[in-house]
C-alpha atoms as a PDB file:
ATOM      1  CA  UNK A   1      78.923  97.561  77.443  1.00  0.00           C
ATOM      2  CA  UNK A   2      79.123  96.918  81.325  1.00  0.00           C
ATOM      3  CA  UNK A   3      75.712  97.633  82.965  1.00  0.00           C
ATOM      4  CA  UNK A   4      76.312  95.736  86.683  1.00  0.00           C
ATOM      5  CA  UNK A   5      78.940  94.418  88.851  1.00  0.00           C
ATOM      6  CA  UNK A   6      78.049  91.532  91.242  1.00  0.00           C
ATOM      7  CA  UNK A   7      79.708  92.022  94.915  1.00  0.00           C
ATOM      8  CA  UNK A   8      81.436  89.217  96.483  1.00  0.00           C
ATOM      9  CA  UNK A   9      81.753  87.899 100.010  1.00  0.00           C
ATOM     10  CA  UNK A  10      83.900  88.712 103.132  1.00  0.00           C
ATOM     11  CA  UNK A  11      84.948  87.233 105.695  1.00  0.00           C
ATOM     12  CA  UNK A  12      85.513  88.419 109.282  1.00  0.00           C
ATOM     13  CA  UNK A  13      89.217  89.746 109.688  1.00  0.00           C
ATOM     14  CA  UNK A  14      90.396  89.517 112.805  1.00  0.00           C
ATOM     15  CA  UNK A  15      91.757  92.681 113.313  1.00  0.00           C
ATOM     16  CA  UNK A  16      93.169  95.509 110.987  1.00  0.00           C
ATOM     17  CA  UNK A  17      96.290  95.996 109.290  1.00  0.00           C
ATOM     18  CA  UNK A  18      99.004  92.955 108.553  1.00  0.00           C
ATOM     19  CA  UNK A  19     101.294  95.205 109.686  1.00  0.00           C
ATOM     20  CA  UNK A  20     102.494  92.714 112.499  1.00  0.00           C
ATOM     21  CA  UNK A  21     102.822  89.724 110.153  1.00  0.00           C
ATOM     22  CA  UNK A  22     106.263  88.390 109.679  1.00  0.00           C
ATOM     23  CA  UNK A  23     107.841  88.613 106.342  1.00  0.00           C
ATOM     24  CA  UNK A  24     111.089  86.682 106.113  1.00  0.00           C
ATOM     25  CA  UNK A  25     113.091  87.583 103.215  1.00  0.00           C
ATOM     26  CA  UNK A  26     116.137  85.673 103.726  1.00  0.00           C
ATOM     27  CA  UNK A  27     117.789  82.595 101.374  1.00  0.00           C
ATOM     28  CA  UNK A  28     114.635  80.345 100.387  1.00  0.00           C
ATOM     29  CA  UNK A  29     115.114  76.863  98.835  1.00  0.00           C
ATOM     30  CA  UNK A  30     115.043  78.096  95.487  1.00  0.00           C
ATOM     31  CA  UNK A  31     118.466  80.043  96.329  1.00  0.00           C
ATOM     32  CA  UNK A  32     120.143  76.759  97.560  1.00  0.00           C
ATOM     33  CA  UNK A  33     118.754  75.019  94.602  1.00  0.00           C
ATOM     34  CA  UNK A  34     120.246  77.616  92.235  1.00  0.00           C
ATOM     35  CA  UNK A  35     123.800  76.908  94.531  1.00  0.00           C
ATOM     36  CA  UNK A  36     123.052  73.018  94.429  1.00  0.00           C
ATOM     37  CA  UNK A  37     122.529  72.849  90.382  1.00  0.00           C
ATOM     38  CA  UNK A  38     121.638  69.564  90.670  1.00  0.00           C
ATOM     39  CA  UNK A  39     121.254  67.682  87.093  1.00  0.00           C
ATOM     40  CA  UNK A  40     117.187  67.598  86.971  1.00  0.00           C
ATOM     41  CA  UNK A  41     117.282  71.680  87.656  1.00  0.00           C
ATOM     42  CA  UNK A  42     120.111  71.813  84.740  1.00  0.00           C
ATOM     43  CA  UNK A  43     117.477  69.965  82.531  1.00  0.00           C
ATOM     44  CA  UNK A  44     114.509  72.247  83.389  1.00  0.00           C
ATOM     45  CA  UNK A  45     116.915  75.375  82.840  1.00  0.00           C
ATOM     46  CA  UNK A  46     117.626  74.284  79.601  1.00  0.00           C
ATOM     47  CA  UNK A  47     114.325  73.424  78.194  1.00  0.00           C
ATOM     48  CA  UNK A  48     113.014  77.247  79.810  1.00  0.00           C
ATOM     49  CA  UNK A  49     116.216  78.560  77.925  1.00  0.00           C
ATOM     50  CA  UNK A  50     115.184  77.150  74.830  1.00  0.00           C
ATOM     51  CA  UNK A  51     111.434  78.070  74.891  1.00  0.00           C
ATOM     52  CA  UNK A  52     110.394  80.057  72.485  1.00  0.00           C
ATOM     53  CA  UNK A  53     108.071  82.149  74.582  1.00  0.00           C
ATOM     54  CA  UNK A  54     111.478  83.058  76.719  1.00  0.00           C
ATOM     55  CA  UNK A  55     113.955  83.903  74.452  1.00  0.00           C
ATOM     56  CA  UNK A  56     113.786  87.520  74.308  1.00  0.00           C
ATOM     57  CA  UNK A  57     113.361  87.805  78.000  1.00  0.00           C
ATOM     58  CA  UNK A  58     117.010  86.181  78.789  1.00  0.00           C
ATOM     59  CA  UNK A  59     117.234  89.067  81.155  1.00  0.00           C
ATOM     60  CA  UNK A  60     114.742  88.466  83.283  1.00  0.00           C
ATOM     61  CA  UNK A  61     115.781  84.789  83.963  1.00  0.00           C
ATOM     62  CA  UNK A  62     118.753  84.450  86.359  1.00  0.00           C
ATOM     63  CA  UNK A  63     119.799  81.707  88.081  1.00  0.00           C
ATOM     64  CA  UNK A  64     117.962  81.537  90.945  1.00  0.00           C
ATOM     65  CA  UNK A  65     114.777  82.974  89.163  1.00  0.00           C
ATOM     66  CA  UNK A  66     115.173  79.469  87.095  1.00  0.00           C
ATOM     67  CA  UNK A  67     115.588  77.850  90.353  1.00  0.00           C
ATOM     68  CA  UNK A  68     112.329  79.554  91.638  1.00  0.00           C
ATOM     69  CA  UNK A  69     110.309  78.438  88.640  1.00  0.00           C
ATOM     70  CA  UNK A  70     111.729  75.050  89.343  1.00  0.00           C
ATOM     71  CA  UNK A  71     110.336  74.713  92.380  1.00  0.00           C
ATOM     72  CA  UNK A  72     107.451  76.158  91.974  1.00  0.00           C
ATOM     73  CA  UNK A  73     106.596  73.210  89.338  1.00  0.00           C
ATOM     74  CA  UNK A  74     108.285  70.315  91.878  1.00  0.00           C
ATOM     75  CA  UNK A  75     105.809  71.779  94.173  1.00  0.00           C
ATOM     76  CA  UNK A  76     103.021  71.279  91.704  1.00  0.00           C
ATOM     77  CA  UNK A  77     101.760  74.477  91.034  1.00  0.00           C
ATOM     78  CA  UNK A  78     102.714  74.938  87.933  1.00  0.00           C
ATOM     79  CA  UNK A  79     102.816  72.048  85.260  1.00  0.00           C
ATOM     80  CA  UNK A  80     103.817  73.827  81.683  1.00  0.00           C
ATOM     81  CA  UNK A  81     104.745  76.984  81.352  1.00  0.00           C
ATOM     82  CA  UNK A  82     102.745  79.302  78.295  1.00  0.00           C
ATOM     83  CA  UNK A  83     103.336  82.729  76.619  1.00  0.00           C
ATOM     84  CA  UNK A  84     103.558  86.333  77.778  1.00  0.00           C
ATOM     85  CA  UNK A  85     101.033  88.108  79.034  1.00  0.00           C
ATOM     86  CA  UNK A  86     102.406  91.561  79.394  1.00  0.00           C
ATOM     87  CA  UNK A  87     106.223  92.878  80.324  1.00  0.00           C
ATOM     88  CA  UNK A  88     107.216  95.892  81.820  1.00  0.00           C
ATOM     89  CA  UNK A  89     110.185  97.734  83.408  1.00  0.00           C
ATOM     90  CA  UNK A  90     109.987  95.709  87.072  1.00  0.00           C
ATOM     91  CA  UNK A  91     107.939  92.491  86.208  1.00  0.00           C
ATOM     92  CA  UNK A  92     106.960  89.773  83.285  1.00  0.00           C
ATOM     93  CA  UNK A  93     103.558  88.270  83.522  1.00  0.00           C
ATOM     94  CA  UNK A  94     102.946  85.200  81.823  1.00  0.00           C
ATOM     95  CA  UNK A  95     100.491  82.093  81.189  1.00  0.00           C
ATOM     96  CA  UNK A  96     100.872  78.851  82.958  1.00  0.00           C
ATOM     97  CA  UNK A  97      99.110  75.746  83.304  1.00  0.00           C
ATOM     98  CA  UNK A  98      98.187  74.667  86.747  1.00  0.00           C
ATOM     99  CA  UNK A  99      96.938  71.498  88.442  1.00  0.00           C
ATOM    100  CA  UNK A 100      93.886  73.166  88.497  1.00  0.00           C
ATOM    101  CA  UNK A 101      93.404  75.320  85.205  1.00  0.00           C
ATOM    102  CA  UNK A 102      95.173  78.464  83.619  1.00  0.00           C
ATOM    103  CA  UNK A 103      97.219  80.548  86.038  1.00  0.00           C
ATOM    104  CA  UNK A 104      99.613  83.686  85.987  1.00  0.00           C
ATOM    105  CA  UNK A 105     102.967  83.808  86.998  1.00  0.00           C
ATOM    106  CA  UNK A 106     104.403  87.192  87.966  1.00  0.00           C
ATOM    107  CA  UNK A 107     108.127  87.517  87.655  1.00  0.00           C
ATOM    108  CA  UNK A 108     109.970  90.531  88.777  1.00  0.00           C
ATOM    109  CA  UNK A 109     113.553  91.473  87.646  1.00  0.00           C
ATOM    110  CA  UNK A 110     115.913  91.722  90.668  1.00  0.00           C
ATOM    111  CA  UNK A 111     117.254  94.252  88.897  1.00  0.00           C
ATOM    112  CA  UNK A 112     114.153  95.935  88.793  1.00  0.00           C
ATOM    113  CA  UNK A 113     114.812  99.861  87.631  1.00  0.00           C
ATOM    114  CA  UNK A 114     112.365 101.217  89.800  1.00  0.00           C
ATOM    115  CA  UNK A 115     113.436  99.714  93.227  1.00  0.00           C
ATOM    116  CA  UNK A 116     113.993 102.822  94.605  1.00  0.00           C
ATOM    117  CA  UNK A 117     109.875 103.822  94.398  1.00  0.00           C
ATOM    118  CA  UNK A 118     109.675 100.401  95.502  1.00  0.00           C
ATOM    119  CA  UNK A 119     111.279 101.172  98.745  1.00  0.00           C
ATOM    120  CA  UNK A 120     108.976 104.283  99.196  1.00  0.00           C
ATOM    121  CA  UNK A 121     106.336 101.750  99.624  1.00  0.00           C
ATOM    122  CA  UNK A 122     108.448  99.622 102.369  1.00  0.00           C
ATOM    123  CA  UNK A 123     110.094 101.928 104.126  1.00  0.00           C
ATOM    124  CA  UNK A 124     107.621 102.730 107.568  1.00  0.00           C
ATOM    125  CA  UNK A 125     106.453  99.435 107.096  1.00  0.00           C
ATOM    126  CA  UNK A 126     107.527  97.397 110.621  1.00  0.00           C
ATOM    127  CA  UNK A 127     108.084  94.761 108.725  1.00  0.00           C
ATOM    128  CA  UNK A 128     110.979  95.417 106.686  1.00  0.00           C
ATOM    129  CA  UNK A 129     112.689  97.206 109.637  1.00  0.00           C
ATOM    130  CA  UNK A 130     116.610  96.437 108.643  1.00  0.00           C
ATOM    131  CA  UNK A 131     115.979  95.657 105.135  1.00  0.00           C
ATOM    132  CA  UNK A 132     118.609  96.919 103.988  1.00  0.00           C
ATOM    133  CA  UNK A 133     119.734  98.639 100.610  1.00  0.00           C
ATOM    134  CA  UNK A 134     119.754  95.463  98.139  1.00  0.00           C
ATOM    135  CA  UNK A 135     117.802  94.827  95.253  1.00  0.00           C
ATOM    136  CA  UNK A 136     117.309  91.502  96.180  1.00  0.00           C
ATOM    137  CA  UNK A 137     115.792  92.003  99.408  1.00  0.00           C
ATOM    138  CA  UNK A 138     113.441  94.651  98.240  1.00  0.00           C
ATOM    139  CA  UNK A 139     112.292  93.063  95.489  1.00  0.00           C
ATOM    140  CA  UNK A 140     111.548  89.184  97.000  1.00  0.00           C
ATOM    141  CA  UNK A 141     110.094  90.924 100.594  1.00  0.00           C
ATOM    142  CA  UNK A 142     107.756  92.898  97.375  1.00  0.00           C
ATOM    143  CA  UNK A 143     106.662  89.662  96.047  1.00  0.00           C
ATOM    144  CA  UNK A 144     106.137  88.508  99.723  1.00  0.00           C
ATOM    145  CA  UNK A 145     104.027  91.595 100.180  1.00  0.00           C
ATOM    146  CA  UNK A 146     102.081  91.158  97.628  1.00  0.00           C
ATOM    147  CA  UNK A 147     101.265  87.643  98.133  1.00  0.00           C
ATOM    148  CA  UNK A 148     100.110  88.529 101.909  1.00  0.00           C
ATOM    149  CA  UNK A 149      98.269  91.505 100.726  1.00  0.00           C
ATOM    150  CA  UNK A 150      96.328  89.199  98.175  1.00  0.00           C
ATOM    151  CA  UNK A 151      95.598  86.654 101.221  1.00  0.00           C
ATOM    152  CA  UNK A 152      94.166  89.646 103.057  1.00  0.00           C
ATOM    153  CA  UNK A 153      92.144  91.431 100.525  1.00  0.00           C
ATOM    154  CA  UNK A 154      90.332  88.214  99.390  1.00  0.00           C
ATOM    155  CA  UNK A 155      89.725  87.402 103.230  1.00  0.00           C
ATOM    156  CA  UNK A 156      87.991  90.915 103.397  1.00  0.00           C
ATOM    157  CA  UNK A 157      85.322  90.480 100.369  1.00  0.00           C
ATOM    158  CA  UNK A 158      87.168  92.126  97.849  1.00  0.00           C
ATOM    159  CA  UNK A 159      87.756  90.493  94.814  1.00  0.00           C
ATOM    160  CA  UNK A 160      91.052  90.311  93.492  1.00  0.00           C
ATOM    161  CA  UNK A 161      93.441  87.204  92.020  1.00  0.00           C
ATOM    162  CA  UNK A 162      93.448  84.684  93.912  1.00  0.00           C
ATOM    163  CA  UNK A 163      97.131  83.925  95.152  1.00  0.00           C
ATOM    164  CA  UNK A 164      98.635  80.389  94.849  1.00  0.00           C
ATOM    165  CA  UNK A 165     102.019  80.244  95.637  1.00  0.00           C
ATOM    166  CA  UNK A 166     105.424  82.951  96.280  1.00  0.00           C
ATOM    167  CA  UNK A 167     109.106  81.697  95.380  1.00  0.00           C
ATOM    168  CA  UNK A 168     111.921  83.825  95.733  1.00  0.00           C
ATOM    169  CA  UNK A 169     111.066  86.547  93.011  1.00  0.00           C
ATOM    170  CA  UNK A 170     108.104  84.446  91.205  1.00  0.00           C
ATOM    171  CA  UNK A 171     104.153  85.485  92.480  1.00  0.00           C
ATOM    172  CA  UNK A 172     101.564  82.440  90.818  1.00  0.00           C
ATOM    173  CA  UNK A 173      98.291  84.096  91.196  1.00  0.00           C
ATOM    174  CA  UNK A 174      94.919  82.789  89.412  1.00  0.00           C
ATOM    175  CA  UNK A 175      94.405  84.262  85.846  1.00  0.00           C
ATOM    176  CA  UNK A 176      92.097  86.389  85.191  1.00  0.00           C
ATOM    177  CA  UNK A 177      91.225  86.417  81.579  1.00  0.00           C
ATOM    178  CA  UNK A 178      89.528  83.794  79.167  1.00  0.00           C
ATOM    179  CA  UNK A 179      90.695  81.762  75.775  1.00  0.00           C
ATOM    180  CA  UNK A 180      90.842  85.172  74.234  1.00  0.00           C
ATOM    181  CA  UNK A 181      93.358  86.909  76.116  1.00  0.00           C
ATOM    182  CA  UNK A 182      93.405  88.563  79.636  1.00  0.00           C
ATOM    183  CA  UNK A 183      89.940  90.260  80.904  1.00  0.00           C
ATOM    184  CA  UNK A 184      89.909  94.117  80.268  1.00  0.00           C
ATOM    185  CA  UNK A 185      90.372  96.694  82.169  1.00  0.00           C
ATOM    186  CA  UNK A 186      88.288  99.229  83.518  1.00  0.00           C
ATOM    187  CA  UNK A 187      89.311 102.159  81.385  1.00  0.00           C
ATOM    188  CA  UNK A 188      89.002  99.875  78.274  1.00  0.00           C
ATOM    189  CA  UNK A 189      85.366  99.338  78.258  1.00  0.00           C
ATOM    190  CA  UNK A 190      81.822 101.647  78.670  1.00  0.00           C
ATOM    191  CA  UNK A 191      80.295 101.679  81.755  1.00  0.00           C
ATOM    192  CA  UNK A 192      76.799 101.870  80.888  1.00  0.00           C
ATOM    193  CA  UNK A 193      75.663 102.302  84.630  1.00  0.00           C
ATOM    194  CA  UNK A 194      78.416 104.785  86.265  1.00  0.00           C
ATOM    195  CA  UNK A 195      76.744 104.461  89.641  1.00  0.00           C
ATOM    196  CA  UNK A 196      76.987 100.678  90.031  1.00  0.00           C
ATOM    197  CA  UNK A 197      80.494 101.065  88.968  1.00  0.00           C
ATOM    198  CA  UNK A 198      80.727 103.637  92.296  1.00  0.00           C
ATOM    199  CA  UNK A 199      79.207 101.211  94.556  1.00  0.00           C
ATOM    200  CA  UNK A 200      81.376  97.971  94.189  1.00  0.00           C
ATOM    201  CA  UNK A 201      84.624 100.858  93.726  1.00  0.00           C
ATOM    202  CA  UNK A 202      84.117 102.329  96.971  1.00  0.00           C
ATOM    203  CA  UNK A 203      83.074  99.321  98.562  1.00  0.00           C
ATOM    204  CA  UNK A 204      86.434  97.177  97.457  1.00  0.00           C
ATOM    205  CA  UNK A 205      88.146 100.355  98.834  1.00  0.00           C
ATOM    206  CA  UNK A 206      86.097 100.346 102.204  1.00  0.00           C
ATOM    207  CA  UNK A 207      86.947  96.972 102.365  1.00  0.00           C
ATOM    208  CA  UNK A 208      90.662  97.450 102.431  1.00  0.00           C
ATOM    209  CA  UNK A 209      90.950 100.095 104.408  1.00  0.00           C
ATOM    210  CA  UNK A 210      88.847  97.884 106.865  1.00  0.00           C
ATOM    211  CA  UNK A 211      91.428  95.525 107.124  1.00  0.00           C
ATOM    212  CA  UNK A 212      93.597  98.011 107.544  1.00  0.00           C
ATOM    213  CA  UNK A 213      94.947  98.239 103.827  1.00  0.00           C
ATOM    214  CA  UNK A 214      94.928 101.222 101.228  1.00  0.00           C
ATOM    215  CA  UNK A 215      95.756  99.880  97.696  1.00  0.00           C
ATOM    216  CA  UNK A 216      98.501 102.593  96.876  1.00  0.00           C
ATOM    217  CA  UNK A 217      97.596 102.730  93.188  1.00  0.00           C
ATOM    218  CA  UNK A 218      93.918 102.342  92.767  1.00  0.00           C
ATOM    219  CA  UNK A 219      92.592 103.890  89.340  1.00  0.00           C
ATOM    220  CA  UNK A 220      90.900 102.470  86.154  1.00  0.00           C
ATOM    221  CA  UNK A 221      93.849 101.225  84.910  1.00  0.00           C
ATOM    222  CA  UNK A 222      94.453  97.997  88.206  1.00  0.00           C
ATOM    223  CA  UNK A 223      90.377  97.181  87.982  1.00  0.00           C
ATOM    224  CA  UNK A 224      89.777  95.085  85.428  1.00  0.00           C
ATOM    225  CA  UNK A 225      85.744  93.383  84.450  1.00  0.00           C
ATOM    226  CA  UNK A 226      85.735  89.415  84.572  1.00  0.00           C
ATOM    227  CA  UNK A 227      82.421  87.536  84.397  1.00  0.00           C
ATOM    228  CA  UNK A 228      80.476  90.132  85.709  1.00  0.00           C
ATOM    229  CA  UNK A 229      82.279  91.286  88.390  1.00  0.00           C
ATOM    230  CA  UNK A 230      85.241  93.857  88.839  1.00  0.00           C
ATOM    231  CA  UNK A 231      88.316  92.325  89.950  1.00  0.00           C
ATOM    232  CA  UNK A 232      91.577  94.644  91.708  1.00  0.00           C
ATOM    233  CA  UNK A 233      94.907  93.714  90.195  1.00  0.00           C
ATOM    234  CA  UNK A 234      98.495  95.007  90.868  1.00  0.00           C
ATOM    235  CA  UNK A 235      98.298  95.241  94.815  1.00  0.00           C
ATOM    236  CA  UNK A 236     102.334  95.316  95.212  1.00  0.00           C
ATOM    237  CA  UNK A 237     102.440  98.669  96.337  1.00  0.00           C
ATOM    238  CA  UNK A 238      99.720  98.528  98.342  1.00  0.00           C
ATOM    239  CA  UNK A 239     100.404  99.658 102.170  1.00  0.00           C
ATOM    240  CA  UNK A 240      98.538  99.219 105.438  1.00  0.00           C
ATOM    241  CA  UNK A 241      96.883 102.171 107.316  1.00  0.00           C
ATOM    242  CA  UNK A 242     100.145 102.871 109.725  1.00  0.00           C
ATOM    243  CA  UNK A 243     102.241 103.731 106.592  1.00  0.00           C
ATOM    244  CA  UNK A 244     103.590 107.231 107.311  1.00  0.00           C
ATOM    245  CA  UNK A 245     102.300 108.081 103.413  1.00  0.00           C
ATOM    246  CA  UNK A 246      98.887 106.045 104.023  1.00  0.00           C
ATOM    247  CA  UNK A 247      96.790 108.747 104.126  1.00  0.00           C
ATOM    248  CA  UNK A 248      98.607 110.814 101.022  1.00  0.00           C
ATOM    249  CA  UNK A 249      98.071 107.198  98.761  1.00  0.00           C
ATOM    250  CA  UNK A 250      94.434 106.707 100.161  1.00  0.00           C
ATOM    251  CA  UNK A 251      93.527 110.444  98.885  1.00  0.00           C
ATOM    252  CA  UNK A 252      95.252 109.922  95.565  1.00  0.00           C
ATOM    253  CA  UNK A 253      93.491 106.446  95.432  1.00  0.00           C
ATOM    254  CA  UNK A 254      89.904 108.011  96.072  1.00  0.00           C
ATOM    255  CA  UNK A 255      90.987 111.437  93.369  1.00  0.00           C
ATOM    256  CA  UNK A 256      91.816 108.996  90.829  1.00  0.00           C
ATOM    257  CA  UNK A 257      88.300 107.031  91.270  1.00  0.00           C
ATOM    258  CA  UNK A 258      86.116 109.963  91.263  1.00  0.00           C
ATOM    259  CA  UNK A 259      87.878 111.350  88.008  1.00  0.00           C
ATOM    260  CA  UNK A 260      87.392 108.318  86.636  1.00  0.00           C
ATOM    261  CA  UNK A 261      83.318 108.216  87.679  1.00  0.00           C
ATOM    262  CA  UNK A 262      83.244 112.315  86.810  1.00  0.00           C
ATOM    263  CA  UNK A 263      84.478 111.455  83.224  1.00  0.00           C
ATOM    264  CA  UNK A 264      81.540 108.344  82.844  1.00  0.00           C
ATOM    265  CA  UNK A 265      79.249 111.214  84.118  1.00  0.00           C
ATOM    266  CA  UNK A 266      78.362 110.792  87.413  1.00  0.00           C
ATOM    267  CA  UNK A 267      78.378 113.988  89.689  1.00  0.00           C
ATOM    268  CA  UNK A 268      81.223 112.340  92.697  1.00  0.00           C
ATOM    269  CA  UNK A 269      83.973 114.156  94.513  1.00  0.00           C
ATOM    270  CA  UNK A 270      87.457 113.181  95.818  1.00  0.00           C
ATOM    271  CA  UNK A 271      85.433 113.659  99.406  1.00  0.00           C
ATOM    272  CA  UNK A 272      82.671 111.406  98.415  1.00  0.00           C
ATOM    273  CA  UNK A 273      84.516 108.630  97.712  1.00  0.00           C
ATOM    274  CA  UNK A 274      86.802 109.167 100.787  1.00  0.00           C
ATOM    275  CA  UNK A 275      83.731 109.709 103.424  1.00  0.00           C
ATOM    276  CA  UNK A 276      82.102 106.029 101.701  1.00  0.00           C
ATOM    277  CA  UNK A 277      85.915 104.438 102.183  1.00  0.00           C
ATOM    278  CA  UNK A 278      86.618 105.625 106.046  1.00  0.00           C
ATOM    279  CA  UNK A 279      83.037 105.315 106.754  1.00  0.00           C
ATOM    280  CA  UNK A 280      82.625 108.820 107.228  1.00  0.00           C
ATOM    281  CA  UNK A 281      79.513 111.155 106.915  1.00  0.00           C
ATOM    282  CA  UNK A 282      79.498 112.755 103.486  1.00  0.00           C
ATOM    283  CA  UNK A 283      77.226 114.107 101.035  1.00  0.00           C
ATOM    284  CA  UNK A 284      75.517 111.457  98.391  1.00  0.00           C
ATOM    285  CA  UNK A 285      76.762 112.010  95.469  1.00  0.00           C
ATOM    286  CA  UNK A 286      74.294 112.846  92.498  1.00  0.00           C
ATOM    287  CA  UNK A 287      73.970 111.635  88.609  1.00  0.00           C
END
């Protein structure tokens, strides 16, 4: 049972919406180190090759996705690699071991099969102005997205993983989980206090939209409960206010949290949860 959520801290942001933050998605050096194949990165792609934990995932480890991994250990953020945490259609997500502890690593196929609803989320973005049809360039300026939407939620108070490092195709993010396996999600436990759970909800969302973010997917399913506090996962599709479809994602966001809340019992509508978010006046909601 989950009876209270503990709120964390935010910082000042210094004015809303990333929207105006340069995201460079040309060559990086894992690219030229994938061209270089030096002996030491033939070595490492060997040994990851022969791992058991990364055997049946030959597909999602190119070249240059090797190369990334490579240098995301030379650069000491990842010392030994562990097993998988979960695999979909777009992305792997597996255990590593950092300087500092346990971490994640996030690796998404180039060839990812929904790139196109991937796009839906760049495109009216300033940003990736001339991106370009590629799979390669949407999927690393979606890693680099995430990372900087990761940086920015955490600097607004809402608690989410924290992000280490972004190579090429490769996002190393804190893990959120224990010896037991990854922490649960939302939907997976009972809420004993609904209305707590509506609080710290609406507040994270409040939050982002603050700082000029709307998460894009926000629902029971990308919250999950760590050490008493909720934590927001899976923020790659998240967008930033001036999004042409910002306003259609933010409404979907706030539907999918008060049918969540309606179904632990609390009395909340799609409008309550949007008035709490934009900081509008709206009705309280009731238990």
């Amino acid at each position: 049972m989950v009876d209270e959520f503990e709120l964390v801290d935010s910082e000042e942001v210094e004015s809303p919406g990333d929207e105006w933050e340069e995201i460079d998605v040309s060559d990086t050096e894992a690219d030229r180190i994938a061209r270089k194949r030096d002996r030491e990165f033939e070595q490492f792609e060997t040994r990851i090759k022969d791992a058991d934990q990364f055997k049946v995932e030959q597909s999602v480890f190119d070249d240059a996705t090797l190369a990334a991994l490579y240098k995301l250990v030379q650069d000491g953020h990842v010392d030994a690699f562990g097993g998988p945490l979960s695999t979909g259609k777009e992305a792997n997500v597996y255990t590593a071991l950092g300087p500092e502890g346990e971490v994640a690593v996030k690796i998404y196929r180039i060839n990812a099969s929904n790139f196109r609803q991937m796009r839906e989320y760049l495109e009216g973005d300033p940003r990736f102005e001339g991106l370009g049809g590629k799979k390669k360039d949407v999927v690393l300026a979606w890693v680099k997205k995430e990372y900087a939407t990761l940086r920015r939620a955490a600097a607004a108070g809402v608690r989410v993983p924290e992000p280490i490092a972004a190579e090429r195709n490769v996002l190393v993010m804190e893990y959120i989980g224990d010896e037991a396996g990854r922490a649960k999600r939302l939907g997976e436990v009972n809420v004993e206090n609904p209305r707590t759970a509506y609080e710290v909800l609406t507040e994270y969302m409040r939050r982002l939209y603050a700082a000029g973010l709307i998460h894009g997917d926000f629902s029971e399913y990308n919250v999950v409960v760590h050490e008493g506090e909720l934590v927001v996962i899976d923020l790659g599709q998240a967008v930033t206010v001036h999004h042409p479809n910002a306003r259609e994602f933010l409404e979907r966001d706030c539907r999918n949290v008060s049918n969540f809340l309606t179904r632990q019992g609390l009395t909340v509508t799609e409008a309550d949860v949007l008035g709490v978010v934009t900081d509008a006046d709206s009705d309280q909601s009731d238990d």
